[in-house]
Protein backbone atom coordinates (compact mmCIF):
# COMPACT_ATOMS: atom_id res chain seq x y z
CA UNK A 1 23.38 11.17 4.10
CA UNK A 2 22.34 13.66 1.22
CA UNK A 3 23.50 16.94 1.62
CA UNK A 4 20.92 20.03 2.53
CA UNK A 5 17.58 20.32 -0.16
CA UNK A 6 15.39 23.36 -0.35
CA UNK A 7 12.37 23.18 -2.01
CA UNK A 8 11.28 26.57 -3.20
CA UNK A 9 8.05 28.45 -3.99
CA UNK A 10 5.68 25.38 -3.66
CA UNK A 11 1.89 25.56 -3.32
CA UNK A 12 2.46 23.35 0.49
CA UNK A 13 -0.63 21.00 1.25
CA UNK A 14 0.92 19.87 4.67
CA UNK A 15 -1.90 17.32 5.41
CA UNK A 16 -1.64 18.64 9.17
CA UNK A 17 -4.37 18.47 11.57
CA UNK A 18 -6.01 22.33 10.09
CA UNK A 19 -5.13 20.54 7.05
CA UNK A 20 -2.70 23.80 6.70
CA UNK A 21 -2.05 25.37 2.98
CA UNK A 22 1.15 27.37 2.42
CA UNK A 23 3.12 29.27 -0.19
CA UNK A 24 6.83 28.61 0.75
CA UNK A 25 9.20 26.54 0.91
CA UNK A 26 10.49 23.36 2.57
CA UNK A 27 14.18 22.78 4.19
CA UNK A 28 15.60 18.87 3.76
CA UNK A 29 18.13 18.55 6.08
CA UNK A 30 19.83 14.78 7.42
CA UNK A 31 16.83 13.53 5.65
CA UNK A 32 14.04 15.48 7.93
CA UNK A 33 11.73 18.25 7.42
CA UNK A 34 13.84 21.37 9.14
CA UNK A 35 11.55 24.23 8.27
CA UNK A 36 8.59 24.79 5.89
CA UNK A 37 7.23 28.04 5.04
CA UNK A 38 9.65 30.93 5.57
CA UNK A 39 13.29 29.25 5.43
CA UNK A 40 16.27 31.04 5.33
CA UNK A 41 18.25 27.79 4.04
CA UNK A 42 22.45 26.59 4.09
CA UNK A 43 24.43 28.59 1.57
CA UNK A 44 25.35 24.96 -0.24
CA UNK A 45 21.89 23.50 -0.21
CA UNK A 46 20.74 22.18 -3.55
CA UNK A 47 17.24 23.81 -4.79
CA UNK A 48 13.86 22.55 -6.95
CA UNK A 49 12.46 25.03 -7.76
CA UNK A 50 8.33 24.23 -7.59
CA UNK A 51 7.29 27.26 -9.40
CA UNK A 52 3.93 27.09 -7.77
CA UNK A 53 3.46 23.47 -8.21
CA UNK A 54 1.92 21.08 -5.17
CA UNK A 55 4.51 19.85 -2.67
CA UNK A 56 2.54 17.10 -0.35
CA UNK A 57 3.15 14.46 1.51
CA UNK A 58 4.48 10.81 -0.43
CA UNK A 59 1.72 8.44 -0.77
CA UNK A 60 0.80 5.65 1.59
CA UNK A 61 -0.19 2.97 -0.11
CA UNK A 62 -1.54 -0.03 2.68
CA UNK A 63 -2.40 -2.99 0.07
CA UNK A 64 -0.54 -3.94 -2.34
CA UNK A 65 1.28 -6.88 -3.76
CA UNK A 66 4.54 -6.25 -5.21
CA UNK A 67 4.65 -9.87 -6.58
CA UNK A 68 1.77 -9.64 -8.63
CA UNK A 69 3.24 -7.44 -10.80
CA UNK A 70 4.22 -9.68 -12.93
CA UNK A 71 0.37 -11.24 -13.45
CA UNK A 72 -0.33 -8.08 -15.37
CA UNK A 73 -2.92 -8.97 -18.02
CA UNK A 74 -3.22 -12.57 -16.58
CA UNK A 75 -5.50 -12.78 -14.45
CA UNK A 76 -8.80 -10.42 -15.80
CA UNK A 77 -12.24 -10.54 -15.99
CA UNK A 78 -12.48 -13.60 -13.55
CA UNK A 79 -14.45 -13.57 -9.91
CA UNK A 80 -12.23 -13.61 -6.63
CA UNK A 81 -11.95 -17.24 -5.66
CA UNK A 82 -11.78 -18.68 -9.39
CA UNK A 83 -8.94 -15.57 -9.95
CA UNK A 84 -7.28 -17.36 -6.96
CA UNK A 85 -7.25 -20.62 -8.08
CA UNK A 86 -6.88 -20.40 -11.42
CA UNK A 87 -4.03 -17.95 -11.90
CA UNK A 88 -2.99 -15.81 -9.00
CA UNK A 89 -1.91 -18.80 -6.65
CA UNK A 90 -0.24 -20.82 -9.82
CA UNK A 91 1.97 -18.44 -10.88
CA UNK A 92 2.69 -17.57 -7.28
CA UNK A 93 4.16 -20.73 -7.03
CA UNK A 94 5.66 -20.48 -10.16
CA UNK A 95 7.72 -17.48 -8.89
CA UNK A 96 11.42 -18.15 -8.45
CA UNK A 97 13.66 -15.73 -6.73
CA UNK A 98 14.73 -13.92 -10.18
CA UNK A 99 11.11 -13.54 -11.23
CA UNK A 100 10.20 -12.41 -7.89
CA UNK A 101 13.07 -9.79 -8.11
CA UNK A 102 11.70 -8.59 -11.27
CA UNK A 103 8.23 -8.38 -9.99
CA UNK A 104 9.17 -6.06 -7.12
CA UNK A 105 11.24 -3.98 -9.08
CA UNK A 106 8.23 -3.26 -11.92
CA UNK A 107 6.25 -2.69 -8.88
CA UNK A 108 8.45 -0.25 -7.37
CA UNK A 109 9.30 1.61 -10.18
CA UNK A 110 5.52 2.38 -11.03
CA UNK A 111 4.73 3.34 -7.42
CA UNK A 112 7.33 5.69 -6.66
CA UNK A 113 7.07 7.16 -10.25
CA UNK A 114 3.33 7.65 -9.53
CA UNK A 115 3.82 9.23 -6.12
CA UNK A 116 3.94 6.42 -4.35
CA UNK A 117 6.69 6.36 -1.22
CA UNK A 118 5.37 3.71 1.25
CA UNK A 119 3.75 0.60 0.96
CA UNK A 120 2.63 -2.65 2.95
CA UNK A 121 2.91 -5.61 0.66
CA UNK A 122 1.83 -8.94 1.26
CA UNK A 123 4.15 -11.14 -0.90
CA UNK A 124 3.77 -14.87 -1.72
CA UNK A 125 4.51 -17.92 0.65
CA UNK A 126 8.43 -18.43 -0.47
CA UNK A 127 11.31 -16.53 -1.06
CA UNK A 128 10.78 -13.12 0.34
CA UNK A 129 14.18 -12.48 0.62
CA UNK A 130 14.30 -11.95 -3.17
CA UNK A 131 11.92 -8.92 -2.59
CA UNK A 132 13.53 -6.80 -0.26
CA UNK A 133 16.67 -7.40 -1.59
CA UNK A 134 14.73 -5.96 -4.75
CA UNK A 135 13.54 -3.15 -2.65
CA UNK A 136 16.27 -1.69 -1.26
CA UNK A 137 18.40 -0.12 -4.23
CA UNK A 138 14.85 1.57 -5.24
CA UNK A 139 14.48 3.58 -1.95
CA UNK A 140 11.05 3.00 -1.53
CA UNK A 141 9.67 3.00 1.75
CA UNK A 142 8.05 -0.84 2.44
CA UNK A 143 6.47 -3.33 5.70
CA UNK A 144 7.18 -6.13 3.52
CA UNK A 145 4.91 -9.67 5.02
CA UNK A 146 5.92 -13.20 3.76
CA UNK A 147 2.19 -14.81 2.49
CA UNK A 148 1.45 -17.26 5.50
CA UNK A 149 -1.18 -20.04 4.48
CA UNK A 150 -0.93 -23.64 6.51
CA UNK A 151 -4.53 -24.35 5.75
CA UNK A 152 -4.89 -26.85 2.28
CA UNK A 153 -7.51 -24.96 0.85
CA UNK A 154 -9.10 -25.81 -2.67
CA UNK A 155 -6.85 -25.31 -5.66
CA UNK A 156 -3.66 -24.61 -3.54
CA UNK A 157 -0.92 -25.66 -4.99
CA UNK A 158 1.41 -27.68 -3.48
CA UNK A 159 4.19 -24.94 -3.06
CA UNK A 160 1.91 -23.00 -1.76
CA UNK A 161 1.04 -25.55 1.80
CA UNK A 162 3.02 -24.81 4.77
CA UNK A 163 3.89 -26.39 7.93
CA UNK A 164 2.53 -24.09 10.57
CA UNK A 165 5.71 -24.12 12.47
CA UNK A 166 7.91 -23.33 8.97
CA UNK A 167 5.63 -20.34 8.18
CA UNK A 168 5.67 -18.80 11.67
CA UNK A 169 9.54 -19.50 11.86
CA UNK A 170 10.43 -18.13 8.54
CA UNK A 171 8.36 -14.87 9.08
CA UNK A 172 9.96 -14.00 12.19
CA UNK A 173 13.65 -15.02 9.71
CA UNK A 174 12.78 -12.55 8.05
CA UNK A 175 11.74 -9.62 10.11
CA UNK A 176 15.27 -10.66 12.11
CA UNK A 177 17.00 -10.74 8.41
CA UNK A 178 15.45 -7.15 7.40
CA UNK A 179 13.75 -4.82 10.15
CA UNK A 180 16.09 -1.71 9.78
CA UNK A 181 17.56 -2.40 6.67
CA UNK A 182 17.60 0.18 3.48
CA UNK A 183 18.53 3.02 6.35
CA UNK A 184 15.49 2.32 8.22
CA UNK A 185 13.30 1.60 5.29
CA UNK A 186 12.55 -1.96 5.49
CA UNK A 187 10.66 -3.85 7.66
CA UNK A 188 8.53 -7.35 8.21
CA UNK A 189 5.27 -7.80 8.80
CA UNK A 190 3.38 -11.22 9.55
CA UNK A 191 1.01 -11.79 6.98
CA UNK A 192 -1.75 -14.65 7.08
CA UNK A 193 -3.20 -14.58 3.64
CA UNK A 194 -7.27 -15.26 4.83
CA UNK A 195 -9.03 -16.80 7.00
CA UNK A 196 -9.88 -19.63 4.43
CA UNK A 197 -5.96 -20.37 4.14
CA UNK A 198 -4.87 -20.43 7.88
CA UNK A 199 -5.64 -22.48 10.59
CA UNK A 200 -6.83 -21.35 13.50
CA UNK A 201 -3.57 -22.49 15.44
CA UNK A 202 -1.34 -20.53 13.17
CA UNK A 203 -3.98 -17.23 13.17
CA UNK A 204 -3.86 -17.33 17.10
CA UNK A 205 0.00 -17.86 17.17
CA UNK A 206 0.10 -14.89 14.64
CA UNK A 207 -1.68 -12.46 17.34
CA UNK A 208 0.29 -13.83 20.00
CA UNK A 209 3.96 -13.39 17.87
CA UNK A 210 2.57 -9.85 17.01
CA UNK A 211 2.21 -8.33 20.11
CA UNK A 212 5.46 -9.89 21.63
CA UNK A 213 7.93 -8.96 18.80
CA UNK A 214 5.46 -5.33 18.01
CA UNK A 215 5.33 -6.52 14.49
CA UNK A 216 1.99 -5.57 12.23
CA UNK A 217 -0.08 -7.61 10.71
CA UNK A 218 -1.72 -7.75 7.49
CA UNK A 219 -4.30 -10.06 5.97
CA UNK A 220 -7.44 -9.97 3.97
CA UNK A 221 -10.76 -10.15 5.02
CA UNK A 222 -14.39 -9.84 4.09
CA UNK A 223 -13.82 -9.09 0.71
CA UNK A 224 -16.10 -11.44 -1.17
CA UNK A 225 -19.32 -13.22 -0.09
CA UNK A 226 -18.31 -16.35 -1.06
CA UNK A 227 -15.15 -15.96 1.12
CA UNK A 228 -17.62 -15.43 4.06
CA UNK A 229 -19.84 -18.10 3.70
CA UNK A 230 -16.54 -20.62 3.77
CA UNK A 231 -15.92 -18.90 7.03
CA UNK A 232 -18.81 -19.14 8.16
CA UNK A 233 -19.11 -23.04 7.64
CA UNK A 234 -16.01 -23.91 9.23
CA UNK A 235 -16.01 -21.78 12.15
CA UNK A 236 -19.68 -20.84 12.51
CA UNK A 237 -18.81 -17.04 12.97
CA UNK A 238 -18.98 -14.02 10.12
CA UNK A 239 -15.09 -13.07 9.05
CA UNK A 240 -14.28 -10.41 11.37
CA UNK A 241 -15.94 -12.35 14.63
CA UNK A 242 -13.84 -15.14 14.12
CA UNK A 243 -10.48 -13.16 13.57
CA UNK A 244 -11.43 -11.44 16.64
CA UNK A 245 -11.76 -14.87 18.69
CA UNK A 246 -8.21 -15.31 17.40
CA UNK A 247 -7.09 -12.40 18.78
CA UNK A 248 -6.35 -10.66 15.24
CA UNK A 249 -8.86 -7.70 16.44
CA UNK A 250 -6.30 -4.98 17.79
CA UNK A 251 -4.64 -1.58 16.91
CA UNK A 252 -1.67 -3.42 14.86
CA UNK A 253 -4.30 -5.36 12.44
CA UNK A 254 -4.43 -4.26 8.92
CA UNK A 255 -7.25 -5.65 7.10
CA UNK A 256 -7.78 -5.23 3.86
CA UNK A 257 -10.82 -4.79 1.84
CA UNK A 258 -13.12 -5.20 3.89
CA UNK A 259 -16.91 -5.03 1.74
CA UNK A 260 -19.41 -7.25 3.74
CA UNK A 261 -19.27 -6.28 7.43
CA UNK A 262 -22.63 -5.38 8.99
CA UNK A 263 -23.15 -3.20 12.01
CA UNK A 264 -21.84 -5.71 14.87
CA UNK A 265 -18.34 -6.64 12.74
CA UNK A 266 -18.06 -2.85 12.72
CA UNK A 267 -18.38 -2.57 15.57
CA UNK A 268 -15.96 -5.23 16.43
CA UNK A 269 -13.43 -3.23 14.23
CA UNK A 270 -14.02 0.05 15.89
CA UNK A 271 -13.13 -1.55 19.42
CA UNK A 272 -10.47 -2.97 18.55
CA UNK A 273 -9.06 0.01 16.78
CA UNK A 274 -7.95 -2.39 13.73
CA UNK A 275 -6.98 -0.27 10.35
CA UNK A 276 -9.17 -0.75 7.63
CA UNK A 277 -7.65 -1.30 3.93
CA UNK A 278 -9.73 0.13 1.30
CA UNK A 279 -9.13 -0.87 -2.44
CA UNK A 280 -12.00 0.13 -4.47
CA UNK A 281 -10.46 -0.46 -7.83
CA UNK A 282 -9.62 -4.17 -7.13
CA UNK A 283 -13.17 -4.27 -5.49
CA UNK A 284 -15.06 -3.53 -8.86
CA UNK A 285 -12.82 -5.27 -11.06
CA UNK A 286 -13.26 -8.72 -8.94
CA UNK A 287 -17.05 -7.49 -8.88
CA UNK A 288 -16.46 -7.89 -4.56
CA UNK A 289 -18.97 -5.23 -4.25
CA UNK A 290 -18.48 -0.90 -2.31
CA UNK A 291 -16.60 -1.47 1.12
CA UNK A 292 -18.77 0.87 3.47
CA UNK A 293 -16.14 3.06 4.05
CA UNK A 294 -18.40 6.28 4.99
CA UNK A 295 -20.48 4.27 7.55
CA UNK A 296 -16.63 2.86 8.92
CA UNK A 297 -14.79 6.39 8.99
CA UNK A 298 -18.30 7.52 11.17
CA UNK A 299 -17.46 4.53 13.95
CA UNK A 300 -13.50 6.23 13.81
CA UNK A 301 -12.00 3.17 12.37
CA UNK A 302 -9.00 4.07 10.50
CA UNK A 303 -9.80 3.39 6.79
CA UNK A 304 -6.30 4.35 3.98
CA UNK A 305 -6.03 3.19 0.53
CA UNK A 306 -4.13 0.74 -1.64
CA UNK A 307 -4.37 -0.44 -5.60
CA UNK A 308 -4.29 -4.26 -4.23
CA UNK A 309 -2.33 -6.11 -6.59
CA UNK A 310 -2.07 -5.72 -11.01
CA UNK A 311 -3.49 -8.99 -11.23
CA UNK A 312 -6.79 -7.65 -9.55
CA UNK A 313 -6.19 -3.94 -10.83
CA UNK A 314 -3.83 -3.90 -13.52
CA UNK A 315 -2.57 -0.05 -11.91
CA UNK A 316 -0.51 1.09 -9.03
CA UNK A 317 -2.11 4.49 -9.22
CA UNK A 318 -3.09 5.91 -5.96
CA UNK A 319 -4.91 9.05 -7.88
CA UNK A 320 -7.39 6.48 -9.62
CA UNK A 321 -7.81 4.78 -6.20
CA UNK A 322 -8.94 8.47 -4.32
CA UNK A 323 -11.06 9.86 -7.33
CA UNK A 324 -12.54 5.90 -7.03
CA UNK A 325 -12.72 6.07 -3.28
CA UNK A 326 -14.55 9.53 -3.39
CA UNK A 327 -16.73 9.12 -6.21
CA UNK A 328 -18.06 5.08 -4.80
CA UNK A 329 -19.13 6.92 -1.40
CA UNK A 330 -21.22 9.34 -3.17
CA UNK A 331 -23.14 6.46 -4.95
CA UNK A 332 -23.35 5.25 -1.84
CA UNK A 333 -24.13 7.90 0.47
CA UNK A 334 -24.52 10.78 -1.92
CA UNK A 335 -21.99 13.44 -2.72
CA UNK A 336 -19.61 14.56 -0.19
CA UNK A 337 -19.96 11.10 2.14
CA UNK A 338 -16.21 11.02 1.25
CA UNK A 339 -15.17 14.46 0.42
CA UNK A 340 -11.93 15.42 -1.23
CA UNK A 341 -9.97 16.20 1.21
CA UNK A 342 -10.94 13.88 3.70
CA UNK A 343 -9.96 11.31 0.62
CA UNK A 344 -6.35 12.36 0.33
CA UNK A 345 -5.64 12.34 4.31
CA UNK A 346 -6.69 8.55 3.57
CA UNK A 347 -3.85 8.36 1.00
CA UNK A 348 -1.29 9.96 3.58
CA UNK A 349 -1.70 10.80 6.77
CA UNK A 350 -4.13 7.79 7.30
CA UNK A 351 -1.92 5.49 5.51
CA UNK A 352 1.02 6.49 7.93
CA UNK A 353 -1.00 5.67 10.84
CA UNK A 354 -2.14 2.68 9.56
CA UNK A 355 1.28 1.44 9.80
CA UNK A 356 2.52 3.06 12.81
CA UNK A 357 4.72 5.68 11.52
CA UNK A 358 2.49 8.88 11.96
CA UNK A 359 5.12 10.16 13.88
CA UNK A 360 7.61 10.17 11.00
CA UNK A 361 5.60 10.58 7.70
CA UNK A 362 2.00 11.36 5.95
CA UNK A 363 2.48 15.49 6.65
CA UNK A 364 4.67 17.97 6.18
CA UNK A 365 6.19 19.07 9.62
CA UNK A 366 9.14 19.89 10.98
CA UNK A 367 11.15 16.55 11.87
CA UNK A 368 9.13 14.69 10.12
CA UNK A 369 10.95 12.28 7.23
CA UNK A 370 11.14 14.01 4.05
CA UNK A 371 8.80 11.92 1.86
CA UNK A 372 7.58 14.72 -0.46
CA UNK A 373 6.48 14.57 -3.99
CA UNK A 374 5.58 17.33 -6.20
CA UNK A 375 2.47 17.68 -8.39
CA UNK A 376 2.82 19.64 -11.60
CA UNK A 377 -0.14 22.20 -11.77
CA UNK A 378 0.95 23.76 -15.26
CA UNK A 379 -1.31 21.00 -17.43
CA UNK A 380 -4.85 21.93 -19.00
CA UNK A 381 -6.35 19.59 -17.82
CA UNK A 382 -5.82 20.51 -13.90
CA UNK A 383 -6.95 24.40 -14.80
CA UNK A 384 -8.09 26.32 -13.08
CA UNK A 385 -7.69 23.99 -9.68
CA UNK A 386 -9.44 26.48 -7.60
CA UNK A 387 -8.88 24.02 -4.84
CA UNK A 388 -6.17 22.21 -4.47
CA UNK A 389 -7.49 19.46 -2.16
CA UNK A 390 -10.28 18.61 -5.22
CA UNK A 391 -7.80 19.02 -7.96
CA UNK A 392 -5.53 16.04 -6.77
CA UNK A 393 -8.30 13.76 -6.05
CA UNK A 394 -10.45 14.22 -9.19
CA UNK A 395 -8.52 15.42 -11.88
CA UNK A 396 -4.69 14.68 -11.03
CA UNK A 397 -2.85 11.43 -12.77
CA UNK A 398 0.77 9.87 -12.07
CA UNK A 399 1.66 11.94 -14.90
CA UNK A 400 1.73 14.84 -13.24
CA UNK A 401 3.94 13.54 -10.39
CA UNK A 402 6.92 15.84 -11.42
CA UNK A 403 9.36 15.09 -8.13
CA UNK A 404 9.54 12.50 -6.18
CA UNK A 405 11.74 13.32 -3.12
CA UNK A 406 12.12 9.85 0.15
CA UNK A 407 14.16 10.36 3.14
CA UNK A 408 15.70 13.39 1.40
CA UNK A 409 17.04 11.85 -1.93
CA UNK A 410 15.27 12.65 -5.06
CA UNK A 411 14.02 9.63 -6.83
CA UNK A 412 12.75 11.37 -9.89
CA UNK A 413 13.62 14.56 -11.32
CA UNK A 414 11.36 16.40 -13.05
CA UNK A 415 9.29 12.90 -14.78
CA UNK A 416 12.96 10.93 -14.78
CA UNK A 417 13.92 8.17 -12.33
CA UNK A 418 17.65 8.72 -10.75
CA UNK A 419 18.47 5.32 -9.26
CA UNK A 420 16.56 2.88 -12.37
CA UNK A 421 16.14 2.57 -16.20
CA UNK A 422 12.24 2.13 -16.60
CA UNK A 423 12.84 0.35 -20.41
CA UNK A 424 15.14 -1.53 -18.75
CA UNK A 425 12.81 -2.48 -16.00
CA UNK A 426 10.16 -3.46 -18.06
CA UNK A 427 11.72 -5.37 -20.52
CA UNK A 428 13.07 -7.48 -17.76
CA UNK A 429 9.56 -7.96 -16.54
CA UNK A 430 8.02 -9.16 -20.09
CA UNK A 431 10.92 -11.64 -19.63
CA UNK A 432 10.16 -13.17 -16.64
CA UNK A 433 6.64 -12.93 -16.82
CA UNK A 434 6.53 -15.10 -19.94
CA UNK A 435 8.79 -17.41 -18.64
CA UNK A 436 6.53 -17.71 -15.52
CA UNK A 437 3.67 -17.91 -17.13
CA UNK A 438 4.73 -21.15 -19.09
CA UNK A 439 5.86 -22.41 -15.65
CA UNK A 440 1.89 -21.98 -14.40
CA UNK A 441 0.57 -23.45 -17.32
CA UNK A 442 -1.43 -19.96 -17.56
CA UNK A 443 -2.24 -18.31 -20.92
C-alpha cells in the first residue's frame, strides 16, 4: 500500500450529484479518498502540486477492445460486417498469447496515458489469460470478458467456432482464475460477441450463469442495419426483443452501440434497466449511423462512453469520444440535447455505474477509490476555460492529461509513465503486429 498523497491547490470537478466545483485539495490515504477540500494532511505525505489545474475523476471507458490494438491501420475505410470478416476476425485468430500480450499492453498504455483508469474489454475467443496477465503490472482498472461465439457465422474462422459448453466453461475459468486479482483490479465478465455469433442456447445459459455467479455481461447489439436484418431472419424479432426473450434484458447487461432501436426496443431497455454503450467515433467511421442517445438518456437508461476498438477507431481517446458524443446530439436534437456536463458524467460517473462500481469510483468523495487524473489548464489552446465542465469536453486532448493517479499510485507524472517505457511498448507492438498480420494473410 502507497504511503499518504495530497493533492494540492486543484481546480476539483467532483462529478457528485450538485456536480460540486472546489478549490482545494484531495487526501490519498490506503488508496481512498480521505478528505477533499480543506485537508490538514500527515506530516510524511507526498504532494502534487496542481497549481490550479483540473483534478477529476479517472475515465470510464465501457467499450473497448484491448486486442484490437494491434489492427491499428488494418482494418479502415471498410463497412461493419465486411470489417469483420475480412480483417478483424482473421487476425483475431491469428493472435497468439505473445501478440495478445502486446496488444493489451499498447492498449493500456494509451488509455491510462490519456486519462483513461477503467475499462470493460471484450477480448477475442482464446487465450484471455495472456491479457490480464498483461494488465496487471499496468495498474489499470479492467472487467476483462473472453469473446464467446458458438454460432458458425459467415467468414468465421475456424479458431474462432466454439463448443457451447467450452465457451461457457472457459469464461467462468477465467473469472475463477482472475476476479480479485491486481489488488482488486481485475475481474471477468461473460461476453457473447452478437447475436449473429451465439446461439440461442449459449445466450440463454449466459443470462442464467450471470445472475447466479453476479458476473456482467457485455455484448454488442444494434449497431448496424445489416446486423439487424440477420436477426431478424433467424429469430423473427428486432435485436434487442430477441436478447430480451433470452433473458439478456436486465440491470447487469452492457450493450454496446446501440444505433437502430425504435421506441418499443427502448423501451425494452429502459425496463430492464440494461446500460447502454455509446461509441460515436467507431459509429461514423464504420458509417453504423448516430445512436439516439438524447431520446435514451430521456427514458433513464444509463448511456457511458467507450472508443470501441483501433481497428474501428484507430484512438483510445475518451476526450474525442465526449466532444463527438456532445456535438452528434446537437445534429441530432440541436445544441444542448447532450450538454457538456451531462457528457462528462457519461465518461465517469455513468461509466462507474455501468459496471457496478458507483460505490467505489466515477467522483471524488470521501472513501471513494482514488482514481484521479489531472488536466493541465496552462495551454493556449484551453484559455480562457470560463467553464470548466465545457473546456474538458470541447477543447481538452490526452495531451493535457498531466497526472494520472489509480488506487493511490501515480501512473504518470507530470506527461511520464512510472511503471512502462512507451518506445518500448510500441516498438514491441509494430513487432507483433507485422508478424500477425502475415499470419492473417491481411495487408
Amino acid at each position: 500500500m502507497f504511503a499518504p498523497l495530497l493533492v494540492r491547490n486543484a481546480t476539483i470537478l467532483t462529478m457528485n450529484d450538485a456536480f460540486d466545483t472546489v478549490e482545494g485539495d484531495v487526501l490519498i490515504e490506503g488508496g481512498r479518498i480521505a478528505a477533499v477540500g480543506a485537508v490538514d494532511p500527515p506530516a510524511l505525505a507526498r504532494r502534487i502540486d496542481a497549481g490550479g489545474d483540473y483534478l477529476l475523476p479517472g475515465f470510464v471507458q465501457t467499450h473497448v477492445h484491448l486486442c484490437q490494438a494491434l489492427f491499428r491501420g488494418y482494418a479502415d475505410d471498410l463497412a461493419l460486417l465486411e470489417w469483420l470478416q475480412t480483417r478483424v476476425w482473421p487476425m483475431e485468430a491469428a493472435h497468439t498469447p505473445r501478440s495478445l500480450a502486446a496488444s493489451a499492453s499498447l492498449a493500456a498504455a494509451e488509455l491510462i496515458q490519456g486519462g483513461t483508469t477503467t475499462v470493460l474489454t471484450m477480448e477475442t475467443v482464446h487465450d484471455t489469460d495472456a491479457v490480464f496477465e498483461a494488465l496487471e503490472p499496468t495498474g489499470l482498472r479492467a472487467v476483462v470478458g473472453k469473446c464467446m461465439m458458438d454460432e458458425a457465422a459467415d467468414g468465421v474462422p475456424a479458431r474462432l467456432r466454439e463448443a457451447t459448453r467450452a465457451s461457457i466453461d472457459e469464461s467462468l475459468a477465467l473469472a475463477s482464475r482472475w476476479n480479485g486479482r491486481g489488488q482488486g483490479r481485475l475481474r471477468a465478465a461473460l461476453a457473447p460477441r452478437f447475436a449473429v455469433s451465439c446461439t440461442r442456447g449459449l445466450l440463454e445459459e449466459v443470462g442464467r450463469l450471470s445472475r447466479d455467479h453476479g458476473l456482467l455481461v457485455h455484448s454488442h447489439a444494434s449497431e448496424n442495419r445489416s446486423e439487424i436484418a440477420l436477426v431478424r431472419q433467424r429469430t423473427g424479432l428486432g435485436n434487442i426483443e430477441y436478447l430480451a426473450a433470452t433473458g439478456l434484458a436486465a440491470p447487469h447487461v452492457c450493450l454496446a452501440h446501440c444505433v437502430w432501436v425504435d421506441e418499443r426496443e427502448q423501451a425494452l431497455l429502459a425496463a430492464g434497466r440494461v446500460k447502454v454503450l455509446h461509441c460515436p467515433g467507431s459509429n461514423l467511421k464504420l458509417g453504423s449511423g448516430l445512436a439516439p442517445v438524447a431520446e435514451m438518456r430521456r427514458r433513464g437508461i444509463s448511456v457511458s462512453l467507450g472508443a470501441d476498438g483501433a481497428a474501428c477507431n484507430n484512438r483510445l481517446d475518451m476526450f474525442q469520444e465526449m466532444r463527438l458524443a456532445a456535438t452528434l446530439q446537437a445534429v441530432r436534437n440541436g445544441p444542448g440535447a447532450l450538454t457538456a456536463r451531462e457528457t462528462l458524467a457519461m465518461a465517469t460517473r455513468e461509466g462507474a455505474r455501468a459496471l457496478g462500481l458507483e460505490d467505489e469510483i466515477g467522483t471524488i468523495e470521501p472513501g471513494k477509490r482514488a482514481d484521479l487524473i489531472i488536466v493541465r489548464r496552462t495551454w493556449p489552446h484551453l484559455a480562457p476555460d470560463p467553464d470548466p465542465f465545457a473546456t474538458l469536453v470541447y477543447a481538452a486532448c490526452p495531451a493535457d492529461v498531466r497526472t494520472v493517479i489509480l488506487d493511490g499510485d501515480v501512473l504518470v507524472d507530470e506527461g511520464r509513465p512510472t511503471r512502462w517505457d512507451p518506445a518500448e511498448i510500441a516498438a514491441t507492438a509494430r513487432t507483433e503486429a507485422r508478424a500477425l498480420a502475415v499470419r492473417a494473410h491481411v495487408r
